[in-house]
C-alpha atoms as a PDB file:
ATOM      1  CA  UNK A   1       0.000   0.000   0.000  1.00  0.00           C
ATOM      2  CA  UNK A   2       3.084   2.148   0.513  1.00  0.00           C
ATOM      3  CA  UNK A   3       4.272   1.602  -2.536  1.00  0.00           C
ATOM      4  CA  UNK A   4       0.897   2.427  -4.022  1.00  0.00           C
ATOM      5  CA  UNK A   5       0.395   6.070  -2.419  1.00  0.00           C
ATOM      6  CA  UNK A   6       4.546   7.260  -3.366  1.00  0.00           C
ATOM      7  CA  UNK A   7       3.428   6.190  -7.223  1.00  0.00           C
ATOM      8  CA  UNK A   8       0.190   8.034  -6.677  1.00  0.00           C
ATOM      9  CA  UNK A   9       1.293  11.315  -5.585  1.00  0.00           C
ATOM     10  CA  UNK A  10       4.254  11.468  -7.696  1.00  0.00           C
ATOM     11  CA  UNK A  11       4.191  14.878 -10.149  1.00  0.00           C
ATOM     12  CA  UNK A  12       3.772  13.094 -13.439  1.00  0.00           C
ATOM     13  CA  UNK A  13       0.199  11.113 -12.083  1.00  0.00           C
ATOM     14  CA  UNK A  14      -1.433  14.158 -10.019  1.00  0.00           C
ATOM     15  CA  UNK A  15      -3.281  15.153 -13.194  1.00  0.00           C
ATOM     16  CA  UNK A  16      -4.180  11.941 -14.259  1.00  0.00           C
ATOM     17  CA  UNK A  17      -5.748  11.890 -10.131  1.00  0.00           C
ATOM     18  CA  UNK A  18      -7.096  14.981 -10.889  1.00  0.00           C
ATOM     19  CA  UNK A  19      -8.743  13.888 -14.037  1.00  0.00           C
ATOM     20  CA  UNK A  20     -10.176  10.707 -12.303  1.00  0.00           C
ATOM     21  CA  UNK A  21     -11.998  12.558  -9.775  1.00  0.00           C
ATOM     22  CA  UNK A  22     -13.618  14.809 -12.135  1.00  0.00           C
ATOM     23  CA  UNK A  23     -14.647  12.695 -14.322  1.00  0.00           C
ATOM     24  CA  UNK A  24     -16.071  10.613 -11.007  1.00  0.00           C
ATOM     25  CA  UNK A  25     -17.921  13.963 -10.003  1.00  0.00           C
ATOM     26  CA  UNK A  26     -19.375  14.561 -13.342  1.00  0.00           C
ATOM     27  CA  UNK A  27     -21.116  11.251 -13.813  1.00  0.00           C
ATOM     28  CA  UNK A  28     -22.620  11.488 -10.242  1.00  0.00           C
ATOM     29  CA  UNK A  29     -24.216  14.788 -11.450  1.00  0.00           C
ATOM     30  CA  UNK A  30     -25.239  13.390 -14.711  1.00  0.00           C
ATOM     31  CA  UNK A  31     -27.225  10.646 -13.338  1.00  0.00           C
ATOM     32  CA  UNK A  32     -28.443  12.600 -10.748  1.00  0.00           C
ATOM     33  CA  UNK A  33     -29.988  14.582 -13.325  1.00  0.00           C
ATOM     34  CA  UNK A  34     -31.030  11.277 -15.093  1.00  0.00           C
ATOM     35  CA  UNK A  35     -33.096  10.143 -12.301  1.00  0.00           C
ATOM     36  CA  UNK A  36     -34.678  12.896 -11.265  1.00  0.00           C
ATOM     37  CA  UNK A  37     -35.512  13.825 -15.389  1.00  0.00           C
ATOM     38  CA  UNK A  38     -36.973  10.041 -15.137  1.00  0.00           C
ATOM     39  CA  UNK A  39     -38.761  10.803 -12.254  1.00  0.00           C
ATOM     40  CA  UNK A  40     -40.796  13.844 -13.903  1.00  0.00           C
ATOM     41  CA  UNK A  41     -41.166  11.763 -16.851  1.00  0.00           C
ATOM     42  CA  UNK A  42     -42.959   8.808 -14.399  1.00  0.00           C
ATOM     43  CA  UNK A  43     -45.467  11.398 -12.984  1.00  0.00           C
ATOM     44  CA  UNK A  44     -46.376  13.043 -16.231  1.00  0.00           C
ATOM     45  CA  UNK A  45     -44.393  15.971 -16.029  1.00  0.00           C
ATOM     46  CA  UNK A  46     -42.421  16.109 -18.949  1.00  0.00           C
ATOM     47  CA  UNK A  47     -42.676  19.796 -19.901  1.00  0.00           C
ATOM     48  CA  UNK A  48     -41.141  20.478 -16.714  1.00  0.00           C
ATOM     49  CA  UNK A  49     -37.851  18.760 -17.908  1.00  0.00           C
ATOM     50  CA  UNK A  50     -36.700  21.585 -20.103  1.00  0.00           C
ATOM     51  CA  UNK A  51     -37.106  23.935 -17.264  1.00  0.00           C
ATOM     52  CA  UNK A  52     -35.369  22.032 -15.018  1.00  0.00           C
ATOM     53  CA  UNK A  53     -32.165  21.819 -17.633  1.00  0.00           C
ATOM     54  CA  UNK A  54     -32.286  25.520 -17.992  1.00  0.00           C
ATOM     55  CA  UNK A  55     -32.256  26.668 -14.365  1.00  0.00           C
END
């Protein structure tokens, strides 16, 4: 595990960290879009979607 954190925070990988964790990030705010878009769509609200995306 040692060995595992030195090659992690070594200068060459930090962006590639970086990178990981906002790409992580994004798709939990995609889908949490998703579901709740999905949701509106279940109780007949569709109209409402487009508002929702432009807020």
């Amino acid at each position: 595990m040692d060995q595992f954190i030195i090659i992690l925070t070594k200068p060459d990988n930090i962006p590639i960290i970086m990178l990981l964790i906002s790409v992580v990030i994004c798709l939990y705010v995609a889908l949490k879009q998703a579901f709740k878009h999905d949701r509106l769509i279940e109780e007949g609200r569709e109209d409402e979607i487009y508002e929702e995306m432009i807020k």
